[in-house]
C-alpha atoms as a PDB file:
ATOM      1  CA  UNK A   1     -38.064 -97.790 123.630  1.00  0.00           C
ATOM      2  CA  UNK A   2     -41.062 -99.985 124.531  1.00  0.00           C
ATOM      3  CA  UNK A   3     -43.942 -98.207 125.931  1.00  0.00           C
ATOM      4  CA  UNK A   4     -47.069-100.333 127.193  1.00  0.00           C
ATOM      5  CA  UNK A   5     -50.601 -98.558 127.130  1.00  0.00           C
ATOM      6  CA  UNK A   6     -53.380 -99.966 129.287  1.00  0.00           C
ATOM      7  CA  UNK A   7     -57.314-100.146 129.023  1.00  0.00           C
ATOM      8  CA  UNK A   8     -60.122-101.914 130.892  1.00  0.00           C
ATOM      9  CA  UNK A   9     -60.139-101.920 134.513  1.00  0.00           C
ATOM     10  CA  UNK A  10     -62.902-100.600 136.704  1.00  0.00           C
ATOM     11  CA  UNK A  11     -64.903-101.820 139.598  1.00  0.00           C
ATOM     12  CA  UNK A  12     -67.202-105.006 139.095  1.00  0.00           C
ATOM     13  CA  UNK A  13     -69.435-106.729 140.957  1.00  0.00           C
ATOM     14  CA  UNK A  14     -68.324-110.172 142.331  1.00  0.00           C
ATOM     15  CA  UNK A  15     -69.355-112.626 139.504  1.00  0.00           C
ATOM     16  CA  UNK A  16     -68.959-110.330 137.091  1.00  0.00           C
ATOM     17  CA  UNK A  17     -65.861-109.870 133.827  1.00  0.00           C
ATOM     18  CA  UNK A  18     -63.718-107.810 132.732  1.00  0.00           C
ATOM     19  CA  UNK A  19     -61.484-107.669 129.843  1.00  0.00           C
ATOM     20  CA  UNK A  20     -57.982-106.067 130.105  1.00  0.00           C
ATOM     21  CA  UNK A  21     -55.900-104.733 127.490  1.00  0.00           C
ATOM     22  CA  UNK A  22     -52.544-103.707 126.980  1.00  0.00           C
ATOM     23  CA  UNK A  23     -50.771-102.044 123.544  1.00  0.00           C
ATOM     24  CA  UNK A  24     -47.370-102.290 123.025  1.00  0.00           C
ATOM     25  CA  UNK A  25     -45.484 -99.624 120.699  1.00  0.00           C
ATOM     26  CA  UNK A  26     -41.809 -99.085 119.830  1.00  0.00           C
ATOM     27  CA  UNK A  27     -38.705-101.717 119.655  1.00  0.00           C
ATOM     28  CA  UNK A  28     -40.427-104.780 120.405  1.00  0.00           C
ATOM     29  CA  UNK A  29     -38.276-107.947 118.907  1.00  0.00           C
ATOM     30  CA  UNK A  30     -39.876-111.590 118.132  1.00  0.00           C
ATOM     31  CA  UNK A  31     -40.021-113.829 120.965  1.00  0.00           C
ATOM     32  CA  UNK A  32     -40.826-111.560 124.163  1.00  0.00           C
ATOM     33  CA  UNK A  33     -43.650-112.823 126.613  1.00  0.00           C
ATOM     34  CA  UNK A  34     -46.388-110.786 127.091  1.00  0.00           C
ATOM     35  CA  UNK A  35     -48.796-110.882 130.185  1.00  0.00           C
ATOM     36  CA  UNK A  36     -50.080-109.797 133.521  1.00  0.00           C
ATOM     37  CA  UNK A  37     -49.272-109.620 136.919  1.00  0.00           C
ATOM     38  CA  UNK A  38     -51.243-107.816 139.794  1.00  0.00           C
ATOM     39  CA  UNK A  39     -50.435-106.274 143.282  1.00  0.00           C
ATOM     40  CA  UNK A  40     -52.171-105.313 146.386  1.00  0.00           C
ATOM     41  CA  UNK A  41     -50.569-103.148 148.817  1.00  0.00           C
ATOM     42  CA  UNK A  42     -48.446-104.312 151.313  1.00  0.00           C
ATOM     43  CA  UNK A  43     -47.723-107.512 149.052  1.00  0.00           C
ATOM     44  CA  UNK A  44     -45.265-109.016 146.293  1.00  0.00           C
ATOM     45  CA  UNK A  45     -46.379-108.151 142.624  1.00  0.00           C
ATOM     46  CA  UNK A  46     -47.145-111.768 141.416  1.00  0.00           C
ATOM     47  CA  UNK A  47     -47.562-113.629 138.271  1.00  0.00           C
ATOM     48  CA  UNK A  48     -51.553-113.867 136.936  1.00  0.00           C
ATOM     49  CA  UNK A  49     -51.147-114.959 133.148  1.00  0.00           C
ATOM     50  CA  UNK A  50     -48.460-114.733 130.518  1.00  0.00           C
ATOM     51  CA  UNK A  51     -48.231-115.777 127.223  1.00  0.00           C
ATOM     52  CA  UNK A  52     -45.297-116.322 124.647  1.00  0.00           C
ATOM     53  CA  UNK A  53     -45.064-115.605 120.916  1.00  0.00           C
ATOM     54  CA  UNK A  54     -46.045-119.001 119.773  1.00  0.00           C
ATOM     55  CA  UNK A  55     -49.105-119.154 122.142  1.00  0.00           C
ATOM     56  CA  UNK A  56     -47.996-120.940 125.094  1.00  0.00           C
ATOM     57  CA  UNK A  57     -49.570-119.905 128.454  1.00  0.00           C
ATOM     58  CA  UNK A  58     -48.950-119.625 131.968  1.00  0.00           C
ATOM     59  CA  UNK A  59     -51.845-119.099 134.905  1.00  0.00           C
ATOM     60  CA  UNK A  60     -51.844-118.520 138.362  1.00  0.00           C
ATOM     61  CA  UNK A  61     -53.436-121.331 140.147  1.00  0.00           C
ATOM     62  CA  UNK A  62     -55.815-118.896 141.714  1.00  0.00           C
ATOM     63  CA  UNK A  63     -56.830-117.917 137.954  1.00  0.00           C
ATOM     64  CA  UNK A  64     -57.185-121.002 136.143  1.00  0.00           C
ATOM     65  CA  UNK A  65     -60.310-121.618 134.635  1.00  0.00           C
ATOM     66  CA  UNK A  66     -61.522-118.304 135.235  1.00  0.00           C
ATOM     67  CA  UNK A  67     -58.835-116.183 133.285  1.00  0.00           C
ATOM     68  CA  UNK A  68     -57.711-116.711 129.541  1.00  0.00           C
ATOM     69  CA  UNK A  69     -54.956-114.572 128.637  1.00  0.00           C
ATOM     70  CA  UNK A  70     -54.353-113.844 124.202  1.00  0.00           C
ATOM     71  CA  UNK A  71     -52.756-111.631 121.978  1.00  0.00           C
ATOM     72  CA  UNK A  72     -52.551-110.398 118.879  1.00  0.00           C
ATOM     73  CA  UNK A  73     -48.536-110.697 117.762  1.00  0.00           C
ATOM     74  CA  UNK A  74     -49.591-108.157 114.368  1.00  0.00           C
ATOM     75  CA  UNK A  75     -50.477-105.076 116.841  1.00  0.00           C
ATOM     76  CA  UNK A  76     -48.325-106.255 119.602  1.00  0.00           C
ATOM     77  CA  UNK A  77     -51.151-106.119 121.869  1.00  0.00           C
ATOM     78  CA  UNK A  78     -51.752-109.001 124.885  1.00  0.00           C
ATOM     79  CA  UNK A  79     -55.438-109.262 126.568  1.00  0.00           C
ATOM     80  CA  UNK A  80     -56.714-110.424 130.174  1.00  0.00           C
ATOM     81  CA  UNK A  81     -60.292-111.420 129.867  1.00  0.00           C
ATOM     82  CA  UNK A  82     -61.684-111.775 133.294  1.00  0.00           C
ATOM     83  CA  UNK A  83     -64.657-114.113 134.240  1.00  0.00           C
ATOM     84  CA  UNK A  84     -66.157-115.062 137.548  1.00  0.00           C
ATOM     85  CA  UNK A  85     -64.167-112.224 139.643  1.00  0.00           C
ATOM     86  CA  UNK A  86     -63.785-112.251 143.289  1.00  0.00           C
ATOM     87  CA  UNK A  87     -63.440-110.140 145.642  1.00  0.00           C
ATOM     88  CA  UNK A  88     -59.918-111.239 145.817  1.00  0.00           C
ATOM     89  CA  UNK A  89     -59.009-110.865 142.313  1.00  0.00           C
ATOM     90  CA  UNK A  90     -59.129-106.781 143.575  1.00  0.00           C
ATOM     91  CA  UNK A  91     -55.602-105.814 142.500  1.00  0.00           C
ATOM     92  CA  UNK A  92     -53.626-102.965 140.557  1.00  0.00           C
ATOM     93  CA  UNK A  93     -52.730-105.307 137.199  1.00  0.00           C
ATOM     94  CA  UNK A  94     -49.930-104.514 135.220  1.00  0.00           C
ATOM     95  CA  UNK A  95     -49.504-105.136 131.656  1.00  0.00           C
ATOM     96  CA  UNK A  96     -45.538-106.901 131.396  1.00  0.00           C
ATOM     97  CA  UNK A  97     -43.069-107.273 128.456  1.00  0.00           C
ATOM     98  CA  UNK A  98     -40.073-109.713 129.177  1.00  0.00           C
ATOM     99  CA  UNK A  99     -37.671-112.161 127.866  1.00  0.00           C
ATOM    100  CA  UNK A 100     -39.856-114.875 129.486  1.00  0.00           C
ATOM    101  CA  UNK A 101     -41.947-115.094 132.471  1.00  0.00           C
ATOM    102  CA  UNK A 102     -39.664-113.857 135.174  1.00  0.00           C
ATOM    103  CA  UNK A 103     -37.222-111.213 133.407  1.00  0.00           C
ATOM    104  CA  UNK A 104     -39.205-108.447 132.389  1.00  0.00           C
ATOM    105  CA  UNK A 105     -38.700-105.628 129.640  1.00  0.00           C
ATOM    106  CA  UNK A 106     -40.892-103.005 130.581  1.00  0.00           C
ATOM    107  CA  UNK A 107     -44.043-102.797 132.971  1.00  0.00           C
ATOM    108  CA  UNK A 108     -47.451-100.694 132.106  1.00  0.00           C
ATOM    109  CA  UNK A 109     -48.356 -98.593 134.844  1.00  0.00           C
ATOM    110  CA  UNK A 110     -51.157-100.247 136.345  1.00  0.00           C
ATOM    111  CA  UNK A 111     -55.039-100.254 135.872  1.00  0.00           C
ATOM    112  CA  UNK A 112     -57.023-100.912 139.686  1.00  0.00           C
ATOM    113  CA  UNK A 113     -59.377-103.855 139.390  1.00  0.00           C
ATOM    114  CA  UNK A 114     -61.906-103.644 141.923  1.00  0.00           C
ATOM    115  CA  UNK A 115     -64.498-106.385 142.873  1.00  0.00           C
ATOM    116  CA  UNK A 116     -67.076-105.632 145.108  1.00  0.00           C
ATOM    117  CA  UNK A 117     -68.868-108.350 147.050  1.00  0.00           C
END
């Protein structure tokens, strides 16, 4: 069973980075995507960055430019590095395992990113 262990959130000042990061262990198989969504309450968990096997990538509009998602395929580990927050960017962000973009695996349980203005 895939389990997904978390690291790096916190509270930042608007401007600021942060760097995310997300270990998978257990049965993970060759071609999953790997990535990051976020939600804040009262909304839809949505989409931030994903990123397959071979390296391809997928942003939210609201991230591009200021997000650049990676991984490491050998220690199954994906990364979020953060630059130029906004207050806006303040979200719970989970890590996400799936066949592709939309089908997910498994879901980590959420680090808070908070950006204060």
């Amino acid at each position: 069973q895939v389990q997904l262990v978390e690291s790096g959130g916190g509270l930042v000042q608007a401007g600021g980075s942060l760097r995310l990061s997300c270990a998978a262990s257990g049965s993970i198989f060759n071609g999953v995507t790997m990535g990051w969504y976020r939600q804040t309450p009262g909304k839809q968990r949505e989409l931030v960055a994903t990123i397959t096997r071979g390296g391809t990538t997928n942003y939210a509009d609201s991230v591009k430019g200021r997000f650049t998602v990676s991984r490491d395929n050998a220690k199954n580990t994906v990364y979020l590095q953060m630059n130029s927050l906004k207050p806006e960017d303040t979200a719970v962000y989970y890590c996400y395992v799936g066949l592709n973009d939309r089908i997910p695996i498994r879901w980590g349980q959420g680090t808070q990113v908070t950006v204060s203005s």
